[in-house]
Protein backbone atom coordinates (compact mmCIF):
# COMPACT_ATOMS: atom_id res chain seq x y z
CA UNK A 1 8.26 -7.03 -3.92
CA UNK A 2 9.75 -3.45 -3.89
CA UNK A 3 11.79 -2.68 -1.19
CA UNK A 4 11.66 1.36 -2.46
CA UNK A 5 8.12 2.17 -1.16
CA UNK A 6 6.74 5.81 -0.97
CA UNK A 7 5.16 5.20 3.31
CA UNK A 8 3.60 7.81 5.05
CA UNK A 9 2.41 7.95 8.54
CA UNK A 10 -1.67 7.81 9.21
CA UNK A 11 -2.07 11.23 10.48
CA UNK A 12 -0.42 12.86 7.50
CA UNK A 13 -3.18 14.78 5.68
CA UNK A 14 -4.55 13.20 2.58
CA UNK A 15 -3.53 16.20 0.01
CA UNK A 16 -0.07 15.46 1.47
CA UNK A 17 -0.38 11.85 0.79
CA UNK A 18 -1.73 12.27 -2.66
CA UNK A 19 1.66 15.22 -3.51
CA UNK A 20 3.92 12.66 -1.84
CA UNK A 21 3.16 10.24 -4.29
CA UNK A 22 2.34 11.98 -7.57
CA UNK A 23 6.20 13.88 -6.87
CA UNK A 24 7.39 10.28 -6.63
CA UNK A 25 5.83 8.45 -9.31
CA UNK A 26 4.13 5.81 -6.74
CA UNK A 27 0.42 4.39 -7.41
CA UNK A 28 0.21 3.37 -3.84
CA UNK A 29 1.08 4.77 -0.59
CA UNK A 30 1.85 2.78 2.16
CA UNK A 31 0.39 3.81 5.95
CA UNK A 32 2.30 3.13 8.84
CA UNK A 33 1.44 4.39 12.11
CA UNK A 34 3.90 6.86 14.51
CA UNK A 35 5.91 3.89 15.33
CA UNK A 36 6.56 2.54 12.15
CA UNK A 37 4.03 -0.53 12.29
CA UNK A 38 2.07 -1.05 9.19
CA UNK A 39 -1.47 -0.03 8.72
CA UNK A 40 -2.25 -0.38 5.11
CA UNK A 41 -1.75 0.70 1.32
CA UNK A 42 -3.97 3.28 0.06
CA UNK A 43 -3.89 3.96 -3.78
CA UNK A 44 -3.72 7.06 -5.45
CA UNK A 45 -6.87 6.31 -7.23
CA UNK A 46 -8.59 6.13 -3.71
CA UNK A 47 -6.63 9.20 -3.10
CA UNK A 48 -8.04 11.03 -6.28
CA UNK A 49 -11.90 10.18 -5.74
CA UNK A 50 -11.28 12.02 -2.14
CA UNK A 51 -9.44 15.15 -3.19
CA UNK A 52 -12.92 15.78 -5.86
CA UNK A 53 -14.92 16.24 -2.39
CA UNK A 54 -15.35 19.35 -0.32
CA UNK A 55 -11.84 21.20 1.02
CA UNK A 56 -12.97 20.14 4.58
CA UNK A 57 -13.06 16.70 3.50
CA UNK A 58 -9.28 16.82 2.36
CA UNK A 59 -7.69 18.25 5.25
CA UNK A 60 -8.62 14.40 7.12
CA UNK A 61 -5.94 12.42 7.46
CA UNK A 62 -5.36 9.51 5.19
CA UNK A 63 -6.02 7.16 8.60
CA UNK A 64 -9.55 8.17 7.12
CA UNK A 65 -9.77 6.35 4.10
CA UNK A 66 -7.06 3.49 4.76
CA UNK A 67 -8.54 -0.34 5.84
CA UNK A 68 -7.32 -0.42 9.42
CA UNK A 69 -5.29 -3.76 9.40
CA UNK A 70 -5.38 -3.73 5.81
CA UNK A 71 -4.15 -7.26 4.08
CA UNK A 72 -0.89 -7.64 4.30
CA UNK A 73 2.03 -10.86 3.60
CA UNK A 74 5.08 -11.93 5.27
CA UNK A 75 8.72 -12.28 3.10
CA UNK A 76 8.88 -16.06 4.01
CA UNK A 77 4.98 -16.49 2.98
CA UNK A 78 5.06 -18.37 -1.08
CA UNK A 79 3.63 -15.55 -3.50
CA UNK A 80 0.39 -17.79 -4.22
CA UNK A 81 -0.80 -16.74 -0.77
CA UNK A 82 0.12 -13.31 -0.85
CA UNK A 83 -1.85 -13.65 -4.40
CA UNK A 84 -4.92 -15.35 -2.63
CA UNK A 85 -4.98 -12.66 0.26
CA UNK A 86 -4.80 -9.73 -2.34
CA UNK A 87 -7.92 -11.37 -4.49
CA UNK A 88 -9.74 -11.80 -0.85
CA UNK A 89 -9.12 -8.43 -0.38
CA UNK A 90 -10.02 -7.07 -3.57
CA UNK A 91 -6.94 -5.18 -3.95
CA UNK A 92 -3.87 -4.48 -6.19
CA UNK A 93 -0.93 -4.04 -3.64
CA UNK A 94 -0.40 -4.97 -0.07
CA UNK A 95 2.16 -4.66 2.60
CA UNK A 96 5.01 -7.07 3.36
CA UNK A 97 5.78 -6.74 6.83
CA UNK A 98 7.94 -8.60 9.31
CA UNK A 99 6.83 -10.51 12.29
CA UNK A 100 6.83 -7.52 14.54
CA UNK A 101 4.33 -5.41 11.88
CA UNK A 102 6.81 -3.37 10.52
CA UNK A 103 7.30 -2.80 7.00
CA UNK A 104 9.53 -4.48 4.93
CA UNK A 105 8.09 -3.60 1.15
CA UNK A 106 5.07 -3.53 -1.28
CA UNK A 107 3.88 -6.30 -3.23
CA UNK A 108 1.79 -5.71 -5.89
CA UNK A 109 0.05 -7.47 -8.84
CA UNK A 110 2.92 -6.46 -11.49
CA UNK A 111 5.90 -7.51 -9.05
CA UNK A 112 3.37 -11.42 -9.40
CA UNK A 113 3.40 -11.03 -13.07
CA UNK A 114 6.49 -10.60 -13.28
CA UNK A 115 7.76 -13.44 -11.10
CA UNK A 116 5.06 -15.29 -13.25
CA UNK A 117 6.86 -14.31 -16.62
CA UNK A 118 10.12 -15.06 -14.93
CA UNK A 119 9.14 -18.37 -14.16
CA UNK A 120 8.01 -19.20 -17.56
CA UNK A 121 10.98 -17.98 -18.91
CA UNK A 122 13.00 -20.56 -16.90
């Protein structure tokens, strides 16, 4: 899990989103809403497939394309579940939040491989 995670708030626009984490080096963006309670991850390929449609389109916030609720773990939850929710999901990274909903970090599948390789190398 990454505790360094590029988050942005749902009504932030989704060119804004998509600068924010290009400038940063991030393949996902995290959503939170305005009090800090997490909403979901978007990816910048997501991101990408929206800012090729009309310049109407763009100026939505990313609220509009993020999974409401989106799949998410807890820090105290074993990885193989947080593995099993991201397959369910279909997804690459989700959000670790606390028992209150608030973020805490970004899990996603290399952070597994890697504890995977780590484990092997044990």
């Amino acid at each position: 899990m990454s505790r360094r995670v590029l988050a942005v708030r749902s009504d932030c626009s989704i060119v804004t989103a998509m600068r924010s984490a290009l400038g940063a080096g991030h393949q996902h963006v995290v959503v939170v809403d305005a009090t800090g309670r997490y909403v979901g991850v978007v990816s910048v390929h997501s991101v990408a497939q929206v800012m090729f449609m009309p310049t109407t389109v763009r100026r939505v916030a990313v609220s509009a394309i993020v999974e409401r609720d989106g799949p998410r773990t807890r820090p105290d939850q074993p990885l193989a579940d947080a593995a099993s929710e991201m397959l369910d999901a279909g997804v690459d990274a989700i959000g670790v939040v606390d028992v209150e909903g608030l973020l805490v970090g970004l899990l996603t599948w290399a952070d597994i491989v890697r504890s995977v390789a780590d484990t092997a190398r044990e």
